[in-house]
Protein backbone atom coordinates (compact mmCIF):
# COMPACT_ATOMS: atom_id res chain seq x y z
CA UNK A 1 17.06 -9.79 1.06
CA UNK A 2 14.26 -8.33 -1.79
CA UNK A 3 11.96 -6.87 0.28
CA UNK A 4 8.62 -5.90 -1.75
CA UNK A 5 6.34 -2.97 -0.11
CA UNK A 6 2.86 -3.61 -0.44
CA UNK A 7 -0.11 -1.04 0.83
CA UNK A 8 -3.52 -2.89 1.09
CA UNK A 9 -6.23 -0.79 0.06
CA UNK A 10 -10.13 -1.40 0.08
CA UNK A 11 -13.06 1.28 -0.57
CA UNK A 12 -15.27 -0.98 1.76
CA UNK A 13 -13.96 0.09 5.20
CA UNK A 14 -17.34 -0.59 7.56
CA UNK A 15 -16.26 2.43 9.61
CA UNK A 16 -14.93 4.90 6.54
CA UNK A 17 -15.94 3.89 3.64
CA UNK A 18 -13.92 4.98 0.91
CA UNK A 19 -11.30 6.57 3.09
CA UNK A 20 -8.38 5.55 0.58
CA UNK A 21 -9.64 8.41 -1.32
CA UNK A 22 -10.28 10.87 1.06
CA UNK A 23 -8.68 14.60 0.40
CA UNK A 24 -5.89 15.26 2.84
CA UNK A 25 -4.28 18.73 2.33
CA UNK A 26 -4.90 18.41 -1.88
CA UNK A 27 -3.81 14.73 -1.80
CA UNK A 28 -5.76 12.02 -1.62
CA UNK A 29 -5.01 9.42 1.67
CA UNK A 30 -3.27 6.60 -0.73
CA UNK A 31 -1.45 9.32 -2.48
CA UNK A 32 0.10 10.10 0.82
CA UNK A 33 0.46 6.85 1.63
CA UNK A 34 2.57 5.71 -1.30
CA UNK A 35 4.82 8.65 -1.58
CA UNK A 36 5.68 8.42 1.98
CA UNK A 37 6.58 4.62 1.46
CA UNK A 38 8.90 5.44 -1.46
CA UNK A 39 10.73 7.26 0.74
CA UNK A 40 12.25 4.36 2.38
CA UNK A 41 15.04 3.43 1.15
CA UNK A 42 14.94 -1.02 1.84
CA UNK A 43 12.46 -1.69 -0.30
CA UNK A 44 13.11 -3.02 -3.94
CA UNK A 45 9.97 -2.28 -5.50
CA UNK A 46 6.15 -0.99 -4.22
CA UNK A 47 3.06 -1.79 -4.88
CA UNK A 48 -0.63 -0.85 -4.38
CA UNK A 49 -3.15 -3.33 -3.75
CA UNK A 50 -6.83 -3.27 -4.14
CA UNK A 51 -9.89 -4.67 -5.35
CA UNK A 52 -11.84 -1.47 -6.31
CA UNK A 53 -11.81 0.70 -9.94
CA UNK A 54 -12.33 4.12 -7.79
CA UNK A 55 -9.07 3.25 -6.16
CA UNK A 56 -7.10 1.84 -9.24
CA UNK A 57 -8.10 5.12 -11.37
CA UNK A 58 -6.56 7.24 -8.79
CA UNK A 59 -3.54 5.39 -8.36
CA UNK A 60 -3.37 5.90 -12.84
CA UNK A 61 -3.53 9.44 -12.34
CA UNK A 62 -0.94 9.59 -9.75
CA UNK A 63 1.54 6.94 -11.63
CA UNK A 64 1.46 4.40 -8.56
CA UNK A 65 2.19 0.79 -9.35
CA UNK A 66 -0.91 -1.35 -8.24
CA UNK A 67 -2.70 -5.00 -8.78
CA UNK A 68 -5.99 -6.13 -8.53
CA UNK A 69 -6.58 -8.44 -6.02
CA UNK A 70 -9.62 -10.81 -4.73
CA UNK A 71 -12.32 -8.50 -3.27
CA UNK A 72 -13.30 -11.69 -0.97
CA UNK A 73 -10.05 -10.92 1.56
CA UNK A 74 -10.69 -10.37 4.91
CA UNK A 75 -7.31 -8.74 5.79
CA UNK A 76 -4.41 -7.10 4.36
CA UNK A 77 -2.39 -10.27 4.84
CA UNK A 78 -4.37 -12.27 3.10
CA UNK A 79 -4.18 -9.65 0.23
CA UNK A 80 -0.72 -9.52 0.48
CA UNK A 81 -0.09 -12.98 -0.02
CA UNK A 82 -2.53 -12.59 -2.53
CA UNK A 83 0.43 -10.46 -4.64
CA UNK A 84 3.26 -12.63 -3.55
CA UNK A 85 1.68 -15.35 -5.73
CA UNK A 86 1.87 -13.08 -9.02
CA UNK A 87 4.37 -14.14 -11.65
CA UNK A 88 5.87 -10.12 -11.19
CA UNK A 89 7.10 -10.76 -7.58
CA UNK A 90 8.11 -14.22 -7.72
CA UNK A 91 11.80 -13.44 -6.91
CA UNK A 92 11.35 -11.64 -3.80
CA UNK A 93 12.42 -12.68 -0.28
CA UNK A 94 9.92 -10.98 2.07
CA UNK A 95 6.89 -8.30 2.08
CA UNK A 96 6.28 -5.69 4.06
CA UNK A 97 2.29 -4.90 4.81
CA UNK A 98 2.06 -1.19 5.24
CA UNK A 99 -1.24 0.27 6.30
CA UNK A 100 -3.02 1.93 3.67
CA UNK A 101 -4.95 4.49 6.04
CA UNK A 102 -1.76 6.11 7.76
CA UNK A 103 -0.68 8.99 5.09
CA UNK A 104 2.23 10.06 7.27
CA UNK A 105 3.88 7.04 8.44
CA UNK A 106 7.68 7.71 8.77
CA UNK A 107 10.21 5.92 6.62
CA UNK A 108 12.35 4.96 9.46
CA UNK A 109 9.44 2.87 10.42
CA UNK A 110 9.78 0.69 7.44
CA UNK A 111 13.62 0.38 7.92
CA UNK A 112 13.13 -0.74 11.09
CA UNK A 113 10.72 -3.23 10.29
CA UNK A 114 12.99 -4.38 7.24
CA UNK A 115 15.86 -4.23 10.13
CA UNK A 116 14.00 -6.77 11.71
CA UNK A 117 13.38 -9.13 8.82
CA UNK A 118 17.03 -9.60 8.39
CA UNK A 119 17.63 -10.28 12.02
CA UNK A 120 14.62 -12.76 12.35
CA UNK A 121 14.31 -14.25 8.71
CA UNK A 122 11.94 -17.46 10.09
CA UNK A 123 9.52 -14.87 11.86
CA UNK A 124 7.16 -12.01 11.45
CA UNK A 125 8.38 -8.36 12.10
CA UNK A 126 6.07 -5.77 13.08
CA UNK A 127 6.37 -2.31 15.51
CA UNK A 128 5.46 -0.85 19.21
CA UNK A 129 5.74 2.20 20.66
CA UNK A 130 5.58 2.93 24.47
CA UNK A 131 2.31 4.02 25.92
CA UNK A 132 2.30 6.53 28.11
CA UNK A 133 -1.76 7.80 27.89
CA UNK A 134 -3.80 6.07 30.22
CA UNK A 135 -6.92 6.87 28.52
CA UNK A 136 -5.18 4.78 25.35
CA UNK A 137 -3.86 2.18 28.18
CA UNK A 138 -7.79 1.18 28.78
CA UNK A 139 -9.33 1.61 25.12
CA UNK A 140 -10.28 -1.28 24.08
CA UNK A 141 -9.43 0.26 20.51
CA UNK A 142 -5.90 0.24 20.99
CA UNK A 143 -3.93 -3.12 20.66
CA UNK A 144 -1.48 -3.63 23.39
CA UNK A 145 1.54 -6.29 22.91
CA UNK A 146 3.88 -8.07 25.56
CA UNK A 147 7.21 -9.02 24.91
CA UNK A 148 9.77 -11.05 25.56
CA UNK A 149 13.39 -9.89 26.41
CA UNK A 150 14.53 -10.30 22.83
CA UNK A 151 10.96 -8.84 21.67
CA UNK A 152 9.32 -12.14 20.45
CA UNK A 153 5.92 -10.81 20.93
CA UNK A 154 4.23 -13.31 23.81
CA UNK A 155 0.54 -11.83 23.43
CA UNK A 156 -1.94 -9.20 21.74
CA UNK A 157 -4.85 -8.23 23.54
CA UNK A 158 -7.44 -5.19 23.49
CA UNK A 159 -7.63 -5.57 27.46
CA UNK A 160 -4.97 -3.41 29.40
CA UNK A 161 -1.92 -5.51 29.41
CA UNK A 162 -0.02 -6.26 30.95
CA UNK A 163 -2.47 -5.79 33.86
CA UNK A 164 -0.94 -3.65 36.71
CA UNK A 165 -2.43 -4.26 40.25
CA UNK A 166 -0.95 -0.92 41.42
CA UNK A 167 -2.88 1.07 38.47
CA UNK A 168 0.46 1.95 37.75
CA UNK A 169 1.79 1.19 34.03
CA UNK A 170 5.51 1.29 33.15
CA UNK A 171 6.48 -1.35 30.34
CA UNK A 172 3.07 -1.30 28.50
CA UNK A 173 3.27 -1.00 24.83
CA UNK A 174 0.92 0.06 21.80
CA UNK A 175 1.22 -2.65 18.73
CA UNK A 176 0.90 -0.78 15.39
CA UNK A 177 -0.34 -2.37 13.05
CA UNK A 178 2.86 -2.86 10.20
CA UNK A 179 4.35 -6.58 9.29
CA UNK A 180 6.98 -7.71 7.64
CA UNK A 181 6.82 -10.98 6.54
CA UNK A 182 9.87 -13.98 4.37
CA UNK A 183 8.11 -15.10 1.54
CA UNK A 184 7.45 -18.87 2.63
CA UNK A 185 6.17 -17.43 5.91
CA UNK A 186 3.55 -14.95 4.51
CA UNK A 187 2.38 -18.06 2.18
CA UNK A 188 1.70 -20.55 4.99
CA UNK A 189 -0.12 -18.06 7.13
CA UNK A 190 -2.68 -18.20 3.88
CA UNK A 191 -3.48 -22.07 4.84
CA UNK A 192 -4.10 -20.94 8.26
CA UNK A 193 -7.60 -21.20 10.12
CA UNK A 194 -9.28 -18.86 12.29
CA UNK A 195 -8.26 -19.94 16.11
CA UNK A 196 -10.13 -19.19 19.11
CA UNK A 197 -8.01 -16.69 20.61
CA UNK A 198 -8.01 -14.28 17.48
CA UNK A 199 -11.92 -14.59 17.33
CA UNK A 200 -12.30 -13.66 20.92
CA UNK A 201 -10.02 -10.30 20.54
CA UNK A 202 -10.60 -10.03 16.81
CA UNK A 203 -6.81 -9.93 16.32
CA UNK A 204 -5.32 -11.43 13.29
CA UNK A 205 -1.72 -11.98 14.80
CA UNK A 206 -3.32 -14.32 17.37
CA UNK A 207 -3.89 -16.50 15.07
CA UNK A 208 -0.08 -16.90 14.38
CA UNK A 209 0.80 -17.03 17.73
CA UNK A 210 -1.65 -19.83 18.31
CA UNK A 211 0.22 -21.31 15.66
CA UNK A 212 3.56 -21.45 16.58
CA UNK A 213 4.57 -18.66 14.68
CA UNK A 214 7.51 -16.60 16.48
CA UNK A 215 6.70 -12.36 15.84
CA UNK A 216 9.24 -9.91 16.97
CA UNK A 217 8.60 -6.42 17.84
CA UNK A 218 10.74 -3.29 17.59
CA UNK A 219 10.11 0.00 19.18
CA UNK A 220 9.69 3.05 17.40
CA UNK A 221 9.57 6.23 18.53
CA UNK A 222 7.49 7.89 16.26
CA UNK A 223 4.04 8.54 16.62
CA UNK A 224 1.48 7.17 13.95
CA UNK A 225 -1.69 9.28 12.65
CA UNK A 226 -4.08 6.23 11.66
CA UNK A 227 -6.92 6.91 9.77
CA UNK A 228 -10.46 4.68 10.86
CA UNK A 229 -12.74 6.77 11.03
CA UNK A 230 -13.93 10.49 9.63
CA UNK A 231 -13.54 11.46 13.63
CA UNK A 232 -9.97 10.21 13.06
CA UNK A 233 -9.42 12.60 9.93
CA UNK A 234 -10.71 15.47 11.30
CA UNK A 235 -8.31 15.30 14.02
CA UNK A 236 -5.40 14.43 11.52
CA UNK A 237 -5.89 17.92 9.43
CA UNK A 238 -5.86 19.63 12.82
CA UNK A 239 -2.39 18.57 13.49
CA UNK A 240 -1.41 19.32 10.00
């Protein structure tokens, strides 16, 4: 399986606006980003993209491969089918959407969503990680997924789920927010309509689900720095 890496990457973030670009420890955030991603070792080529100059002439200075996209996309997977459609990557298999705002996402991460590509190849793969916090359990902020025995996901939701009566929580999970999609898959979730469910949580992947779409989930252990707001970076260079 050619597996292409793609980082979406927009200046107009509502709550960081230009964060792509922000200076982490004398890099910029896509800098880190993209080296991080090269690191992995499934993916057959990556790829930058964006819709803003600002962005592109960074990713010239540092030598990163990037395209222009449609400034018009409401999400990275729309973006990312976007690039799938370009003559360059017509002969890969599947795509993996990494998140252009986490500058320290481990490799292993990507292998494991690549991991589950090649044991799903009519699905979607993305990540979870335990959750443990119980302030994180009740943010509304924080994505929570349920899954099945085999990890098909069964729901999203920014409620805590699943709900436990005794206050108790012992099999919830965080979703992070990495997919890995085949080719034909990522190109018929571009036909797809909004559906009620993802307007009422404001979750992209409900949309899927509502569609018939199977996603599995694999569990990572590592923990993931995600960038959304200047709050958020603040805290990041505190742990560096």
């Amino acid at each position: 399986m050619r597996i292409l890496g793609i980082i979406p990457a927009r200046y107009a973030s509502t709550r960081f606006p230009g964060k792509p670009l922000v200076d982490i420890g004398g890099k910029s955030m896509i800098q880190r980003v993209y080296e991080q991603v090269l690191k992995s070792g499934v993916l057959d080529a990556v790829v930058v993209a964006t819709d803003d100059e600002r962005i592109a002439q960074e990713l010239e200075q540092i030598g990163a491969k990037y395209v222009m996209t449609d400034p018009e996309h409401l999400n990275g997977t729309m973006r990312c089918a976007e690039v799938m459609t370009f003559p360059a990557f017509k002969g890969f298999d599947a795509a993996i959407n990494i998140q252009g705002d986490e500058p320290f996402i481990n490799p292993e991460q990507i292998e494991l969503v690549a991991e589950t590509l090649e044991d799903h190849p009519d699905g979607i793969a993305t990540l979870v990680r335990s959750l443990t916090d119980r302030e994180m359990y009740y943010d509304k902020n924080v994505v929570k997924a349920v899954l099945s025995n085999n990890g098909r996901a069964l729901y999203f939701s920014r409620a805590p789920l699943p709900f436990y009566r005794s206050g108790n929580f012992e099999h919830a999970y965080q979703h992070l927010g990495i997919y890995g999609y085949p080719t034909k898959v990522l190109a018929h979730l571009a036909t797809l309509e909004a559906t009620p469910l993802e307007l009422a949580e404001n979750l992209e992947q409900l949309r899927w689900l509502e569609n018939d779409i199977d996603i599995y989930a694999a569990v990572t252990h590592h923990a993931t720095h995600a960038v959304d707001t200047p709050e958020d970076l603040e805290r990041l260079k505190e742990l560096m």
